[in-house]
C-alpha atoms as a PDB file:
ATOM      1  CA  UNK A   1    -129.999 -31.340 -25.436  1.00  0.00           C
ATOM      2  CA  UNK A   2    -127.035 -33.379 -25.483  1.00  0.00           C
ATOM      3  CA  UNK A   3    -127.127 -36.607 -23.098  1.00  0.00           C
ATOM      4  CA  UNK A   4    -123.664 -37.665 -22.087  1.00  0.00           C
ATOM      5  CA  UNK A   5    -124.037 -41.158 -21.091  1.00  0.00           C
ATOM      6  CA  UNK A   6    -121.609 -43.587 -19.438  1.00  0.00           C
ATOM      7  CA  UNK A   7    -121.879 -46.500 -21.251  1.00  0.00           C
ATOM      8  CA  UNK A   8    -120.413 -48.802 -18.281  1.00  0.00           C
ATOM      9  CA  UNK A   9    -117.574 -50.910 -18.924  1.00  0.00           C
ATOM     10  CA  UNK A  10    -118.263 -53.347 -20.995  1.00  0.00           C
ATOM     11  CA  UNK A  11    -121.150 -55.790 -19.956  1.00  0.00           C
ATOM     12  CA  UNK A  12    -124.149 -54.304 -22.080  1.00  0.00           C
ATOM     13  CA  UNK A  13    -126.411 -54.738 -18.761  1.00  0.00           C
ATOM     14  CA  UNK A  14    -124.003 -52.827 -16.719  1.00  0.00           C
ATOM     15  CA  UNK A  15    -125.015 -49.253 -18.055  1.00  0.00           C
ATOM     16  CA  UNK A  16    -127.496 -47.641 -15.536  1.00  0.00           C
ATOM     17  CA  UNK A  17    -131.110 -47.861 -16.136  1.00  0.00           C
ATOM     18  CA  UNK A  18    -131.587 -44.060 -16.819  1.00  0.00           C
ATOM     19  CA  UNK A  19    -128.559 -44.584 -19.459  1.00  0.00           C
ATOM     20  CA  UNK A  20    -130.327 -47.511 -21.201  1.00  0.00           C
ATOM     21  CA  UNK A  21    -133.590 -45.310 -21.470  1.00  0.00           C
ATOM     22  CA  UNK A  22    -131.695 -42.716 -23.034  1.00  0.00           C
ATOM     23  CA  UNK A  23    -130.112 -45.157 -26.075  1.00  0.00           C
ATOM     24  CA  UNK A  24    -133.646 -46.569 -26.585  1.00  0.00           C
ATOM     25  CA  UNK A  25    -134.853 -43.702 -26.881  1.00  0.00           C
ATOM     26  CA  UNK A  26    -131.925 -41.208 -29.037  1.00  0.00           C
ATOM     27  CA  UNK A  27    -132.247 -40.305 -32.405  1.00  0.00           C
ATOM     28  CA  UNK A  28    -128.300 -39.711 -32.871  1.00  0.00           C
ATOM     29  CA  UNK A  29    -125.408 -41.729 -30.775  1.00  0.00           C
ATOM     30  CA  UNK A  30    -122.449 -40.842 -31.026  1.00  0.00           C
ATOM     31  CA  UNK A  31    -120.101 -43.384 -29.511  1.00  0.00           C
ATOM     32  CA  UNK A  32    -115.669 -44.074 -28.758  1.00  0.00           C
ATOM     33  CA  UNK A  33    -115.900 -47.362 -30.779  1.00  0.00           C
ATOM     34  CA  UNK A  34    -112.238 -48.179 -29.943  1.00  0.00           C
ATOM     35  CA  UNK A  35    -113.834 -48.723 -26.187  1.00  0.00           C
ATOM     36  CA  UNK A  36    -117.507 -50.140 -26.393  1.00  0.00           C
ATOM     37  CA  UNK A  37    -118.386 -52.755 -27.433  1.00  0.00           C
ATOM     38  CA  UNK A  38    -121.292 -53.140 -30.173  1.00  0.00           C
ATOM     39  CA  UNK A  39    -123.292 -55.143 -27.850  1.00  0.00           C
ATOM     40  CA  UNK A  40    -124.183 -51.416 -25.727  1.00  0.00           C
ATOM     41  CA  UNK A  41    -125.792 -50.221 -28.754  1.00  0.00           C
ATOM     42  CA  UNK A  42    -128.098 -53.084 -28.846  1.00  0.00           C
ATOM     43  CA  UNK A  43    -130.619 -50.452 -26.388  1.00  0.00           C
ATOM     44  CA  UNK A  44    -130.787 -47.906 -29.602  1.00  0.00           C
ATOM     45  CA  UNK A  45    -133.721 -48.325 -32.252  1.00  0.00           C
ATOM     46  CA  UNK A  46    -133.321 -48.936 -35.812  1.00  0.00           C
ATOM     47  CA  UNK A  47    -133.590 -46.100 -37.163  1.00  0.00           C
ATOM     48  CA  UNK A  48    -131.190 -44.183 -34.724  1.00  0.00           C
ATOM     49  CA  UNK A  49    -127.804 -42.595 -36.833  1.00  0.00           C
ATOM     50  CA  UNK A  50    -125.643 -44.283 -34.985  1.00  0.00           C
ATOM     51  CA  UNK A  51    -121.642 -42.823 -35.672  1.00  0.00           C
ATOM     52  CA  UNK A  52    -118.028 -44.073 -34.446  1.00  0.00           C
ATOM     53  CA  UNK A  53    -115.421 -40.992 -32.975  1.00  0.00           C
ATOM     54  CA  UNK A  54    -112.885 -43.027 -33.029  1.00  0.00           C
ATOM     55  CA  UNK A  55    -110.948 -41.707 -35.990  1.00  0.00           C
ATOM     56  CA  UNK A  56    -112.552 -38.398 -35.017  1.00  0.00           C
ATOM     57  CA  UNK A  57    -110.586 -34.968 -34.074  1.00  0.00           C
ATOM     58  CA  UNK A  58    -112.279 -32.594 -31.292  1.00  0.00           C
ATOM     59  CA  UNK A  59    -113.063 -30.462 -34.312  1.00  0.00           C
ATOM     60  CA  UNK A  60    -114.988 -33.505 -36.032  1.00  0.00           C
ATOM     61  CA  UNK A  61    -116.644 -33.855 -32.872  1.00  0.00           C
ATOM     62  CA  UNK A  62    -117.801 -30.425 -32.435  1.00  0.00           C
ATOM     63  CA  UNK A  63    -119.218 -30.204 -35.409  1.00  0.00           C
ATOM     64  CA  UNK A  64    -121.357 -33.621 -35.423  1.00  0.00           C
ATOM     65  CA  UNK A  65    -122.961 -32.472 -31.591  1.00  0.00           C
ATOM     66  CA  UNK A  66    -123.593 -28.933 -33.364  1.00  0.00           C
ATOM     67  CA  UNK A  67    -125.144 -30.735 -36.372  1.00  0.00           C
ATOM     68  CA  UNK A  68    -127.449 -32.742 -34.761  1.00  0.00           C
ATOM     69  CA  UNK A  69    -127.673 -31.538 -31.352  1.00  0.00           C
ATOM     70  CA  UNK A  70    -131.204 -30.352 -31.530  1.00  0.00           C
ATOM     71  CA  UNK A  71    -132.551 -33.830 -31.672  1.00  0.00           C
ATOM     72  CA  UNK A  72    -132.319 -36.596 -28.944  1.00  0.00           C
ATOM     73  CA  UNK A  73    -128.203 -36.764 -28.970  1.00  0.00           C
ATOM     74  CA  UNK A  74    -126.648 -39.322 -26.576  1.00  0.00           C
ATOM     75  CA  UNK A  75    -122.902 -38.871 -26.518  1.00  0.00           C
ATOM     76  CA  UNK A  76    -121.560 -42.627 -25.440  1.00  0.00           C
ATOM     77  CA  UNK A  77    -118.258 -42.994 -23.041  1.00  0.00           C
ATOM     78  CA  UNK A  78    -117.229 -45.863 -21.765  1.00  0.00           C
ATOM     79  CA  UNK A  79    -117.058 -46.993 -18.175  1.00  0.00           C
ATOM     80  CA  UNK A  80    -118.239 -43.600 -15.531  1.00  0.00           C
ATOM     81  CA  UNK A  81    -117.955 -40.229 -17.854  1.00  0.00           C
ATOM     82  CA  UNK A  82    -115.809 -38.334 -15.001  1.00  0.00           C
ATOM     83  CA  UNK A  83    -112.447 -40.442 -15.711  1.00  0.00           C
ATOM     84  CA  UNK A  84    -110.391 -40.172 -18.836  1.00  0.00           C
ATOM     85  CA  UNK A  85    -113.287 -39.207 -21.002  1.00  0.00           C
ATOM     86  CA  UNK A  86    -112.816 -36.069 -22.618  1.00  0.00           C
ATOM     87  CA  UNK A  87    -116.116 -35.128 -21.603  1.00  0.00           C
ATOM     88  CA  UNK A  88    -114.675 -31.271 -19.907  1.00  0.00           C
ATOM     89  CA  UNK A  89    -113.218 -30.483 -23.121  1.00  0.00           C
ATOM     90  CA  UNK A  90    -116.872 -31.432 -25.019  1.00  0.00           C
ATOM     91  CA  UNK A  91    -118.572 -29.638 -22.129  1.00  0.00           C
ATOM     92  CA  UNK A  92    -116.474 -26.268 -22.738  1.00  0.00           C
ATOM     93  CA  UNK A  93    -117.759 -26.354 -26.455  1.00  0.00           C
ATOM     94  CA  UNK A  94    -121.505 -27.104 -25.064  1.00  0.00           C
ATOM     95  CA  UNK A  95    -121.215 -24.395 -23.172  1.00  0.00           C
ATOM     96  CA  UNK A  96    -119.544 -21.684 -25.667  1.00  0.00           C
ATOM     97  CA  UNK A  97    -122.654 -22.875 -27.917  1.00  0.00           C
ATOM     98  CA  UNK A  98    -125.058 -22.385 -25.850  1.00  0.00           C
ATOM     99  CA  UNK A  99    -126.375 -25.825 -25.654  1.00  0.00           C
ATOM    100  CA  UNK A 100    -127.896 -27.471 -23.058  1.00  0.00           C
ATOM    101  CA  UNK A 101    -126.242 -30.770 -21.360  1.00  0.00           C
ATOM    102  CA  UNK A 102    -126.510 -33.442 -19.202  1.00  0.00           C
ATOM    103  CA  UNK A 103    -124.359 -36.261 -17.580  1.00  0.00           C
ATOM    104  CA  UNK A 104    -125.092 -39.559 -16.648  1.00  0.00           C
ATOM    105  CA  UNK A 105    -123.121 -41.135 -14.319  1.00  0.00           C
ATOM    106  CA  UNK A 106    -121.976 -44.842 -14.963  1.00  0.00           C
ATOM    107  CA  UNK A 107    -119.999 -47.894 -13.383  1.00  0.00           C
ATOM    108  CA  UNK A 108    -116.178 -47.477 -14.339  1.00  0.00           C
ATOM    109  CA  UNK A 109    -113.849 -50.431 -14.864  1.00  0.00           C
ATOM    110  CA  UNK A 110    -112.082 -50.207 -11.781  1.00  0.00           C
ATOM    111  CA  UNK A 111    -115.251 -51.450  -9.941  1.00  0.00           C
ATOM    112  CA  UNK A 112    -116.079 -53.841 -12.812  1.00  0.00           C
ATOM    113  CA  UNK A 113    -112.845 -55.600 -12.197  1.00  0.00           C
ATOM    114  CA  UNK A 114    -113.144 -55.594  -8.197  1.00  0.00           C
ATOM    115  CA  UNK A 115    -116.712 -56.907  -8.871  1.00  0.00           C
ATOM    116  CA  UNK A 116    -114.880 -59.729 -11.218  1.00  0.00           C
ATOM    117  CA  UNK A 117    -112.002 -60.454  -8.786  1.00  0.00           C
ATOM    118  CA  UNK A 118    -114.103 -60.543  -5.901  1.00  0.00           C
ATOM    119  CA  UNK A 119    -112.079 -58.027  -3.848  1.00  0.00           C
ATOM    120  CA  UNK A 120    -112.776 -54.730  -1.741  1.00  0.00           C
ATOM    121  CA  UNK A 121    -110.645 -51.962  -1.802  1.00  0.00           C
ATOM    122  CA  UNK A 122    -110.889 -50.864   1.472  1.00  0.00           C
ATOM    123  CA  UNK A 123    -109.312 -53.519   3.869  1.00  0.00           C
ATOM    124  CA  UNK A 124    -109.744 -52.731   7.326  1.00  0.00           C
ATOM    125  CA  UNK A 125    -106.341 -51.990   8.874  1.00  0.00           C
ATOM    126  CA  UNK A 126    -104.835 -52.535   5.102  1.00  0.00           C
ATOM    127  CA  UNK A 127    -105.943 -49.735   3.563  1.00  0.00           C
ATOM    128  CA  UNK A 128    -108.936 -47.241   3.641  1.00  0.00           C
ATOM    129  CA  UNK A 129    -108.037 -44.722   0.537  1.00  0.00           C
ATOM    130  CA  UNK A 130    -108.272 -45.904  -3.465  1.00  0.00           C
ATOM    131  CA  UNK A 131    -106.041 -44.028  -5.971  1.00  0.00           C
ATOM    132  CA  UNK A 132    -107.259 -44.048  -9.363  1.00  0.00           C
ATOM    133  CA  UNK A 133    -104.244 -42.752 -11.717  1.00  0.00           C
ATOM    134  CA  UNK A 134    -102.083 -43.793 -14.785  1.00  0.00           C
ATOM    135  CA  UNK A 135     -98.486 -44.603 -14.932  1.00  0.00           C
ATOM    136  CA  UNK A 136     -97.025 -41.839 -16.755  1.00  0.00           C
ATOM    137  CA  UNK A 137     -95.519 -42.541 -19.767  1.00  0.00           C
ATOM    138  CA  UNK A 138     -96.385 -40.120 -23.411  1.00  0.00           C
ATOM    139  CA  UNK A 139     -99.129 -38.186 -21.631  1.00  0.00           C
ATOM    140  CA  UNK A 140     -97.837 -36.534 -18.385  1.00  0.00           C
ATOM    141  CA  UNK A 141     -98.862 -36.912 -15.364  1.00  0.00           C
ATOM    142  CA  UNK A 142     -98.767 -33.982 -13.076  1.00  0.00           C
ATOM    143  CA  UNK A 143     -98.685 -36.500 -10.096  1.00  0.00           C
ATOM    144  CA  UNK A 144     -95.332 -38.064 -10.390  1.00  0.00           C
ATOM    145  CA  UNK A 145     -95.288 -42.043  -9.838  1.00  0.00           C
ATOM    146  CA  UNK A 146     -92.994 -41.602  -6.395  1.00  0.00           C
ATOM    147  CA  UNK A 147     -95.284 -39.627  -4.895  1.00  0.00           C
ATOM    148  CA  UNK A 148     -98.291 -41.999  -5.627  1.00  0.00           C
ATOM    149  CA  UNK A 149     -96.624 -45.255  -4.579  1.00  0.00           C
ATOM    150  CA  UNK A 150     -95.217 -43.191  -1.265  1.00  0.00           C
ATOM    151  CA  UNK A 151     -99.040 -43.893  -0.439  1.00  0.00           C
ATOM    152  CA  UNK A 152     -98.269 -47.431   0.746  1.00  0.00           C
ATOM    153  CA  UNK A 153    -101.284 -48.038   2.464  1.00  0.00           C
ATOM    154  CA  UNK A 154    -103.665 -47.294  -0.374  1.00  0.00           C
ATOM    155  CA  UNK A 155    -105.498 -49.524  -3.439  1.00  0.00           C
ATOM    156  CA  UNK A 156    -104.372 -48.284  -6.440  1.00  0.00           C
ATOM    157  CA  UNK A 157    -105.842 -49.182  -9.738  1.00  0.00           C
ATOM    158  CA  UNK A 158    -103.612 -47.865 -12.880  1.00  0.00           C
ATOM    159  CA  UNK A 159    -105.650 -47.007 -16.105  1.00  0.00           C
ATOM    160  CA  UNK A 160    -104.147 -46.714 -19.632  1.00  0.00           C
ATOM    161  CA  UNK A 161    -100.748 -48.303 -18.321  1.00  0.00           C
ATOM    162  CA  UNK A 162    -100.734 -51.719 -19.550  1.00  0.00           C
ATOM    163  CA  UNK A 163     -97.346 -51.421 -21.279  1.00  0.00           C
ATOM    164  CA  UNK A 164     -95.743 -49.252 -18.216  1.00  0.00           C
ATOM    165  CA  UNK A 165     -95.597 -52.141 -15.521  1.00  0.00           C
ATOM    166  CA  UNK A 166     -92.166 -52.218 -16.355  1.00  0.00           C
ATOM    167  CA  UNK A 167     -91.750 -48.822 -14.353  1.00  0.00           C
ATOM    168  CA  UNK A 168     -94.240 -49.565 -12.178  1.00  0.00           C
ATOM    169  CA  UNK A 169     -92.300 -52.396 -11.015  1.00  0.00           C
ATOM    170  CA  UNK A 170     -89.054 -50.097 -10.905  1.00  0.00           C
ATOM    171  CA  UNK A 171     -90.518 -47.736  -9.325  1.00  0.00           C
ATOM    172  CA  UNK A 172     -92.091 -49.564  -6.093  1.00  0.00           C
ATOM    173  CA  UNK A 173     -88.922 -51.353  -5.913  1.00  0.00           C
ATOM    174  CA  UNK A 174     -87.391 -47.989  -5.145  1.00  0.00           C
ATOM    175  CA  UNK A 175     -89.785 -46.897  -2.812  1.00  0.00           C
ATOM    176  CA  UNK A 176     -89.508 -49.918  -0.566  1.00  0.00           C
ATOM    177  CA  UNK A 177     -92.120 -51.979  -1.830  1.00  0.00           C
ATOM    178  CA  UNK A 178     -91.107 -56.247  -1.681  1.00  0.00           C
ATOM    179  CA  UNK A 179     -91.273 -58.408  -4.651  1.00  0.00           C
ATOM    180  CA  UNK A 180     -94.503 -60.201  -3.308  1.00  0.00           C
ATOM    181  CA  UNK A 181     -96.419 -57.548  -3.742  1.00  0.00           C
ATOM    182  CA  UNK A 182     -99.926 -58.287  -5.373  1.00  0.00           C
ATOM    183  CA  UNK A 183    -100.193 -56.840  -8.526  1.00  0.00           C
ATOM    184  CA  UNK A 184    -103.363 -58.093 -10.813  1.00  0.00           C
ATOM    185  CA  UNK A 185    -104.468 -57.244 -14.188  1.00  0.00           C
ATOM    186  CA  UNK A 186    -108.048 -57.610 -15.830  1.00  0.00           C
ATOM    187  CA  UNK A 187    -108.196 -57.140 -19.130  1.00  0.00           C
ATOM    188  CA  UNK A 188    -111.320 -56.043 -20.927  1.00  0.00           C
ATOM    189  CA  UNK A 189    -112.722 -55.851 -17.479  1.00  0.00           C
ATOM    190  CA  UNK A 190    -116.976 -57.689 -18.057  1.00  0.00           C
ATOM    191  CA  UNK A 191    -116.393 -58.048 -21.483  1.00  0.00           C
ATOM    192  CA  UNK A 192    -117.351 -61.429 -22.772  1.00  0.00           C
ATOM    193  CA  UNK A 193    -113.745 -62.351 -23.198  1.00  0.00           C
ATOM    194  CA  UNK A 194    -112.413 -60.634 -20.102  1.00  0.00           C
ATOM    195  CA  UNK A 195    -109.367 -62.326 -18.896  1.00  0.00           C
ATOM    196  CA  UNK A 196    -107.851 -61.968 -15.301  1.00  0.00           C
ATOM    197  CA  UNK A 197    -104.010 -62.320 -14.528  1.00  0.00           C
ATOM    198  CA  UNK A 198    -102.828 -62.816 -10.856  1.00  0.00           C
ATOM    199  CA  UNK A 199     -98.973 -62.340  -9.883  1.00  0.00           C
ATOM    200  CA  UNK A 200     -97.030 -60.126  -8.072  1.00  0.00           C
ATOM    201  CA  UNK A 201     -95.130 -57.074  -9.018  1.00  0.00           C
ATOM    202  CA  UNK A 202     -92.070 -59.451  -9.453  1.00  0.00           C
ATOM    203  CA  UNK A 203     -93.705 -61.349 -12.032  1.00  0.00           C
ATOM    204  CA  UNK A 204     -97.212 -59.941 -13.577  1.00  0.00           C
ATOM    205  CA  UNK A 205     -94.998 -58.163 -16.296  1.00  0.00           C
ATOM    206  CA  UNK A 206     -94.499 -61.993 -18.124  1.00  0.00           C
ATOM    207  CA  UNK A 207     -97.874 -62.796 -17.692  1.00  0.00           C
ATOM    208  CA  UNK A 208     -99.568 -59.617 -19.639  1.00  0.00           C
ATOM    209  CA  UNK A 209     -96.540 -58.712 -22.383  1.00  0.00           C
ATOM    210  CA  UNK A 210     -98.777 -59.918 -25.234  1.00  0.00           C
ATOM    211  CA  UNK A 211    -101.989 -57.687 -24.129  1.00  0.00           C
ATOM    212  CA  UNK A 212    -102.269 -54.606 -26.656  1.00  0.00           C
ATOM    213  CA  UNK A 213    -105.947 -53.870 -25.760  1.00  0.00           C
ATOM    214  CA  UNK A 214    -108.036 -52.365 -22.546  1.00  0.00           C
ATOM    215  CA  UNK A 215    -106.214 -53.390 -19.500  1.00  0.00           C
ATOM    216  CA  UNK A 216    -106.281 -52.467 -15.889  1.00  0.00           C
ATOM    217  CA  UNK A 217    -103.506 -52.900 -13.332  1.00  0.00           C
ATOM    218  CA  UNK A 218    -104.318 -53.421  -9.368  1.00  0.00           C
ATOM    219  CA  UNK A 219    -101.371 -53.064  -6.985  1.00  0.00           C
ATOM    220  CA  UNK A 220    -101.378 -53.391  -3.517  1.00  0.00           C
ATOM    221  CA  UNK A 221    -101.670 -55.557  -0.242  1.00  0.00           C
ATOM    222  CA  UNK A 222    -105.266 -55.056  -0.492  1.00  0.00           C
ATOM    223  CA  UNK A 223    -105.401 -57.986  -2.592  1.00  0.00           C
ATOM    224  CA  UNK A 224    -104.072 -60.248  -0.173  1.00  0.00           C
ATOM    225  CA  UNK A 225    -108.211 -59.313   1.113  1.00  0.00           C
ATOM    226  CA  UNK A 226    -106.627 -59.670   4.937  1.00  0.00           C
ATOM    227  CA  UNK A 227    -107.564 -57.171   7.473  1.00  0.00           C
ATOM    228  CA  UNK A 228    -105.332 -56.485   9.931  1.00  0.00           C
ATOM    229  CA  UNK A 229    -108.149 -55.429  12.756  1.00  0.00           C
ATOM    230  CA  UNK A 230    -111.569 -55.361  13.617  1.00  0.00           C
ATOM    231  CA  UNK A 231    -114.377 -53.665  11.128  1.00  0.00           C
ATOM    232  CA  UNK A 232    -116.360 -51.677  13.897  1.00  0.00           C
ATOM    233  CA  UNK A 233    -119.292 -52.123  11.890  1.00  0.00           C
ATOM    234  CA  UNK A 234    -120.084 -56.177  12.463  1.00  0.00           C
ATOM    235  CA  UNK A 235    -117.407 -57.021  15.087  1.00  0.00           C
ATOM    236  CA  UNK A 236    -119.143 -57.916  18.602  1.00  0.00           C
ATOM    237  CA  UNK A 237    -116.954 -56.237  20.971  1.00  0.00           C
ATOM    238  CA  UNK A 238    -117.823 -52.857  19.172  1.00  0.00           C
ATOM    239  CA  UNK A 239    -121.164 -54.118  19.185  1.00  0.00           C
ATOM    240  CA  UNK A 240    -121.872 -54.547  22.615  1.00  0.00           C
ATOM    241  CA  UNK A 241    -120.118 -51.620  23.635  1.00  0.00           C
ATOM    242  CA  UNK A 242    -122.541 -49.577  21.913  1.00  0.00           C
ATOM    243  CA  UNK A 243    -125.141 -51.506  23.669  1.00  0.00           C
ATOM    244  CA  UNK A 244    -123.823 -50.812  26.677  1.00  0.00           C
ATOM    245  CA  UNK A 245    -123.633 -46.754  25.620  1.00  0.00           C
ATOM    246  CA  UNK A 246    -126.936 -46.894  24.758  1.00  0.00           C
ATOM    247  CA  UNK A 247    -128.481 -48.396  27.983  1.00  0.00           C
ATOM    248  CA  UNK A 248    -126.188 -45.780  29.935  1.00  0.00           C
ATOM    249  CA  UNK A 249    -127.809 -42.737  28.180  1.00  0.00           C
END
């Protein structure tokens, strides 16, 4: 069996429980060292083969899981395994082998950097809906960047697009959007040397030219973290009227 496990994104203690049991207890890992750090692979034993795709091709790949595969294999992705991970393609080659899989799910950086900002996404009034995408730039993007930001009541947290704010910033001009806009970055989102950058889409682009690395972008009035009515969960108003619905019945 091959164990796909999401490695969380960053924070060695972030990785789910069942994911940690895995590590301590695989014979191979096979990890995207460009993307975790070292520190996850503190969970695996000693004597676990322990190799880097990074400078891997699919074909590399394929043929490491087929070599090993019939020991206790943990393939390693960072942040949640279901977003820019590669794992469908690895899955389609399980599957045209004959070998059997699973998938651990894990805590993506998106939720990391909320967790590190202190923010929600969904902002009573403000926005109820979180877009997870990339600005398109080399790899396209069958969801153009108009019709994404056309969504102007959403949260939208851009993966991969560090060195795109430039037309992210162009782009939400055209579409209406003012130059106070929040627009954040966290970079290396619960690493140990995560860094956060706060600005606006006028002016982030200054403040985050020099990162090369892991970066993600928020953009949105979400971020201003002001609701514009009621929750209908804690406010008293909704409260009591659903004391008063209850007595009635």
């Amino acid at each position: 069996m091959v164990r796909f496990i999401s490695a969380g994104p960053g924070d060695p203690e972030l990785i789910t429980v069942k994911g940690m049991r895995a590590l301590q207890e695989a014979e191979v890992v096979l990890y995207t060292g460009s993307l975790i750090p070292k520190e996850v692979l503190s969970w695996c034993k000693e004597e676990c083969l322990i190799a880097n795709s990074a400078d891997m091709s699919y074909e590399d790949i394929f043929a490491f899981i087929k070599e090993h595969h019939h020991k206790k294999f943990v393939r390693l992705h960072t942040g949640d395994a279901s977003l820019y991970s590669t794992v469908a393609k690895q899955v389609e080659f399980l599957e045209s082998e004959s070998i059997e899989y699973e998938v651990v799910p894990g805590v993506t950086a998106a939720f990391a950097a909320a967790a590190s900002l202190g923010v929600e996404y969904t902002i009573p009034g403000v926005s109820q809906t979180l877009i997870i995408s990339r600005v398109e730039g080399r790899t396209p993007n069958p969801e153009k960047l108009e019709q994404l930001l056309s969504n102007k009541h959403s949260s939208f947290a851009f993966y991969l697009s560090i060195r795109l704010i430039k037309k992210l910033r162009e782009t939400a001009y055209e579409l209406g959007y003012v130059k106070g806009t929040p627009c954040w970055v966290v970079e290396r989102a619960s690493w140990s040397d995560e860094k956060i950058y706060k600005g606006s889409i006028e002016n982030i682009e200054d403040k985050v030219a020099h990162i090369k690395g892991v970066a993600l972008i928020l953009f949105g009035d979400f971020l201003n973290q002001k609701a514009t009515q009621e929750s209908h969960l804690y406010a008293k108003k909704y409260k009591e009227e659903g004391e008063r619905k209850s007595k009635a019945l």
